[in-house]
C-alpha atoms as a PDB file:
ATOM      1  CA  UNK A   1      -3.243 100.312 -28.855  1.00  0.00           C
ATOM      2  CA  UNK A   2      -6.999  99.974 -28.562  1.00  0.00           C
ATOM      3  CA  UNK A   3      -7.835  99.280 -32.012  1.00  0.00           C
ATOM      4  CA  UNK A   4      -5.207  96.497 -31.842  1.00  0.00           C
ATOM      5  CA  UNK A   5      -6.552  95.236 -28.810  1.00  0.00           C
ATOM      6  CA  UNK A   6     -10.141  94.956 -30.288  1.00  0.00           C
ATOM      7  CA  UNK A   7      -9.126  93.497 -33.631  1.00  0.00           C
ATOM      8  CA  UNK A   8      -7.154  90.604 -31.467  1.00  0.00           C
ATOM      9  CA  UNK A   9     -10.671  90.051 -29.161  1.00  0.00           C
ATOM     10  CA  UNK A  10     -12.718  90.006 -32.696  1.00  0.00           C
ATOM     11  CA  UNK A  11     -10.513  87.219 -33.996  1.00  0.00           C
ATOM     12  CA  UNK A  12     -10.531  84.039 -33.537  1.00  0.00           C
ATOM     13  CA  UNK A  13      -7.015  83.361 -34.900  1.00  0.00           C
ATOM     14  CA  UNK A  14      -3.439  84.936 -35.371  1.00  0.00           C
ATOM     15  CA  UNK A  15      -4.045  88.155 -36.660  1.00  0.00           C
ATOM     16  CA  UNK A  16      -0.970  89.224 -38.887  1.00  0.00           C
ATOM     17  CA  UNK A  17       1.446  92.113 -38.470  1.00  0.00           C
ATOM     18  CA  UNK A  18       0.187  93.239 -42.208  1.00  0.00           C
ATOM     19  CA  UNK A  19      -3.497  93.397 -40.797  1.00  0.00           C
ATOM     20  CA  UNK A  20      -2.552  95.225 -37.626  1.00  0.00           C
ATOM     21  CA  UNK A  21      -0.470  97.771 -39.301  1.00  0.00           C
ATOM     22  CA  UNK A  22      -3.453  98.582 -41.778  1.00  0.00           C
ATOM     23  CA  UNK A  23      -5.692  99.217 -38.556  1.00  0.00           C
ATOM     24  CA  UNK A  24      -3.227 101.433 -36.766  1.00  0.00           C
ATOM     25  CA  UNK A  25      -1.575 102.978 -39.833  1.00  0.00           C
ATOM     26  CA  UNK A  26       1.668 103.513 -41.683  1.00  0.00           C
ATOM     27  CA  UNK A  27       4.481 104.949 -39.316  1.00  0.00           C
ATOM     28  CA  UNK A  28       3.309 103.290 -36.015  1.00  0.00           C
ATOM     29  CA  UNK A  29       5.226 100.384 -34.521  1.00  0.00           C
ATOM     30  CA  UNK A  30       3.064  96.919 -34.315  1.00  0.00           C
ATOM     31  CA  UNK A  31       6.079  96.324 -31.954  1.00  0.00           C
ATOM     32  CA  UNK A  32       5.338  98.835 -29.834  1.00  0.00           C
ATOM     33  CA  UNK A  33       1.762  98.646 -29.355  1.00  0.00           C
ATOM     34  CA  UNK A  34       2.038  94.790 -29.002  1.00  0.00           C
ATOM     35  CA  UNK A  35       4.532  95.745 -25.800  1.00  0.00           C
ATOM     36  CA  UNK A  36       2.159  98.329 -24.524  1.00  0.00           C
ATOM     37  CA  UNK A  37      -0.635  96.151 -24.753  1.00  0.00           C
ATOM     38  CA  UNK A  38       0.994  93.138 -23.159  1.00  0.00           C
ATOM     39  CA  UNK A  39       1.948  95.285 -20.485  1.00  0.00           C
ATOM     40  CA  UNK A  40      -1.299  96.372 -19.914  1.00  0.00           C
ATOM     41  CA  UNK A  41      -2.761  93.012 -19.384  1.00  0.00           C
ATOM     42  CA  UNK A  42      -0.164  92.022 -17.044  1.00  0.00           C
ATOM     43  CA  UNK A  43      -1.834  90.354 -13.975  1.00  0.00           C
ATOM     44  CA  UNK A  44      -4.898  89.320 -16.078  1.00  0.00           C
ATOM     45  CA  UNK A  45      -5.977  85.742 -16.959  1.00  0.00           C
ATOM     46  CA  UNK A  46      -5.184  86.128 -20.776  1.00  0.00           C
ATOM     47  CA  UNK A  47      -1.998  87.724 -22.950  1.00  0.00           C
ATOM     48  CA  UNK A  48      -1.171  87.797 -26.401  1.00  0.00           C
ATOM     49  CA  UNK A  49       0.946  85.812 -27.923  1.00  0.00           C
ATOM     50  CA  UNK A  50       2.786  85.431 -31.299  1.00  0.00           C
ATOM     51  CA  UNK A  51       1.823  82.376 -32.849  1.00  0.00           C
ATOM     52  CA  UNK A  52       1.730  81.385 -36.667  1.00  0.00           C
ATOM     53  CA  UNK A  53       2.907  83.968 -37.918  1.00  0.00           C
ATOM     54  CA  UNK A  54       0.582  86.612 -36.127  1.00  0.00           C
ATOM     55  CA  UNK A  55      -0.681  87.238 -32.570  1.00  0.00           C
ATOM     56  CA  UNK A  56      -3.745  86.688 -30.719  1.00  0.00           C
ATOM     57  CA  UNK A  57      -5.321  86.967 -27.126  1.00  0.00           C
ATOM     58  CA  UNK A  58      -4.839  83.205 -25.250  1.00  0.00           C
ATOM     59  CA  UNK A  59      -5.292  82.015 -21.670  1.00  0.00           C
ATOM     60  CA  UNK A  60      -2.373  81.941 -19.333  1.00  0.00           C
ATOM     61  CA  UNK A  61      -1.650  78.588 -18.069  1.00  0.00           C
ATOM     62  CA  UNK A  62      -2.011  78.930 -14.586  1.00  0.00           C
ATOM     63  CA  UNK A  63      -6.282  79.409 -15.281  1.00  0.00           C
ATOM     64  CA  UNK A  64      -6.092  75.626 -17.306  1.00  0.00           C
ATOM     65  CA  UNK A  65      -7.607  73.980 -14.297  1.00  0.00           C
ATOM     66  CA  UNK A  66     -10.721  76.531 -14.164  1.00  0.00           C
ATOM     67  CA  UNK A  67     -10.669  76.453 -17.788  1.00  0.00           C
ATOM     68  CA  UNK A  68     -11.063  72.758 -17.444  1.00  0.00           C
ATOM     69  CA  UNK A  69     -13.295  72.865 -14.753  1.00  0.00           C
ATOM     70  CA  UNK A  70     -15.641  74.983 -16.677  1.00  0.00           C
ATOM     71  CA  UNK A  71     -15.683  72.700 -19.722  1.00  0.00           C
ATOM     72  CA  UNK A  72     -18.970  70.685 -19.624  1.00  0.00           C
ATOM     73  CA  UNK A  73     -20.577  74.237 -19.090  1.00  0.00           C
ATOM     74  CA  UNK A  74     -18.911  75.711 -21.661  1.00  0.00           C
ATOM     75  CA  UNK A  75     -19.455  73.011 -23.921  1.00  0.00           C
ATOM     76  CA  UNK A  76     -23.014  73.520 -23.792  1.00  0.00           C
ATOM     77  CA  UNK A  77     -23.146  76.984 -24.227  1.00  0.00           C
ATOM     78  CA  UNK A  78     -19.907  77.836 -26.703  1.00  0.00           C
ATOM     79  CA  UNK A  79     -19.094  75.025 -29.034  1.00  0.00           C
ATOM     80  CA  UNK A  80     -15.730  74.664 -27.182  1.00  0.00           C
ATOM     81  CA  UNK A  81     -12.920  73.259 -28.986  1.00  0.00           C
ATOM     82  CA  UNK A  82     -11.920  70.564 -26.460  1.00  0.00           C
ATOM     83  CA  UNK A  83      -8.249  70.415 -27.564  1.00  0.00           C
ATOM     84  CA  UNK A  84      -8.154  73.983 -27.089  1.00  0.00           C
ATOM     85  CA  UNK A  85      -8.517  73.313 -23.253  1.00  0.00           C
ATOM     86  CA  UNK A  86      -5.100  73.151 -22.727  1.00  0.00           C
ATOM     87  CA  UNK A  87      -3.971  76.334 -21.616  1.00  0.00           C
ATOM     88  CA  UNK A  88      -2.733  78.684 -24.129  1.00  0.00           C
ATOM     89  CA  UNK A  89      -4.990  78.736 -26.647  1.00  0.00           C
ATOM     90  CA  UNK A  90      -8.194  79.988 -27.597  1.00  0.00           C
ATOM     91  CA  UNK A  91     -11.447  78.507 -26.284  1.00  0.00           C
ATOM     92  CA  UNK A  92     -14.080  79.909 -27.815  1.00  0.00           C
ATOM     93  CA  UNK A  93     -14.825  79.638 -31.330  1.00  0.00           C
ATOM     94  CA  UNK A  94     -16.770  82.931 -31.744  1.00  0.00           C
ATOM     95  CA  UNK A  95     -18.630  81.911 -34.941  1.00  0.00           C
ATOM     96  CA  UNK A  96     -20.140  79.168 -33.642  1.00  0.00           C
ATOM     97  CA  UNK A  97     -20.795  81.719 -30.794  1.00  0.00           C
ATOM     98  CA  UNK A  98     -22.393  84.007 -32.120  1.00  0.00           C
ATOM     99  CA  UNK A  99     -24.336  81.324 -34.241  1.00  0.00           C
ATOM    100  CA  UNK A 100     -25.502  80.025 -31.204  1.00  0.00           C
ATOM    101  CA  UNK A 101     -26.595  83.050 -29.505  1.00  0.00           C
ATOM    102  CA  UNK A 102     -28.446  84.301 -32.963  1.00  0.00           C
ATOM    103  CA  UNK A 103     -30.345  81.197 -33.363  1.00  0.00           C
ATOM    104  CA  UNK A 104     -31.061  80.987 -29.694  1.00  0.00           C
ATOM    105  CA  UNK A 105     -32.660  84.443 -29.874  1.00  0.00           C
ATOM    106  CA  UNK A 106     -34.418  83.140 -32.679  1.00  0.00           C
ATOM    107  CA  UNK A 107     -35.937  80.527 -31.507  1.00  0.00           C
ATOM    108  CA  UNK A 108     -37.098  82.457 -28.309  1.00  0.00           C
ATOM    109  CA  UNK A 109     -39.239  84.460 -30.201  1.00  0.00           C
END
């Protein structure tokens, strides 16, 4: 269930039953793991969710306002993808993340 979990945080978009079963191996239910997982993250501020064909970790609507909120100070520091304010999705691209933060630490040098 872990290695699922951390393969979902790692990407930044639906990650495919194909890929997940190749991480947790033949003979072990995607299904299953998916349940366990959501189950596991029951009371927190993000889920997973099946979308295009795959899942990945998204905000729960009820945080959209604080997600919102947050924007212009996101936006600075994240390269957030406005449209992806709306609760539900993703907001954080990670590879202009990590892009960010490399050339930032960079540049501090």
């Amino acid at each position: 269930m872990r290695r699922i979990e951390a393969v979902l945080f790692a990407s930044a978009s639906p990650v495919t039953r194909e890929d997940l079963a190749r991480v947790v191996g033949q003979g072990i239910s995607v299904d299953l793991l998916i349940a366990d997982l959501s189950a596991d993250l029951e009371g927190r501020a993000f889920e997973i969710a099946q979308v295009a064909g795959g899942w990945m970790f998204r905000t729960r609507a009820a945080y959209a306002p604080a997600i919102r909120a947050a924007a212009d100070v996101t936006d600075r520091c994240c390269h957030v993808n406005l449209p992806s304010l709306q609760a539900g999705m993703p907001i954080v691209d990670q590879a202009a993340f990590a892009a960010d933060l490399h050339a930032s630490n960079a540049s501090s040098r």
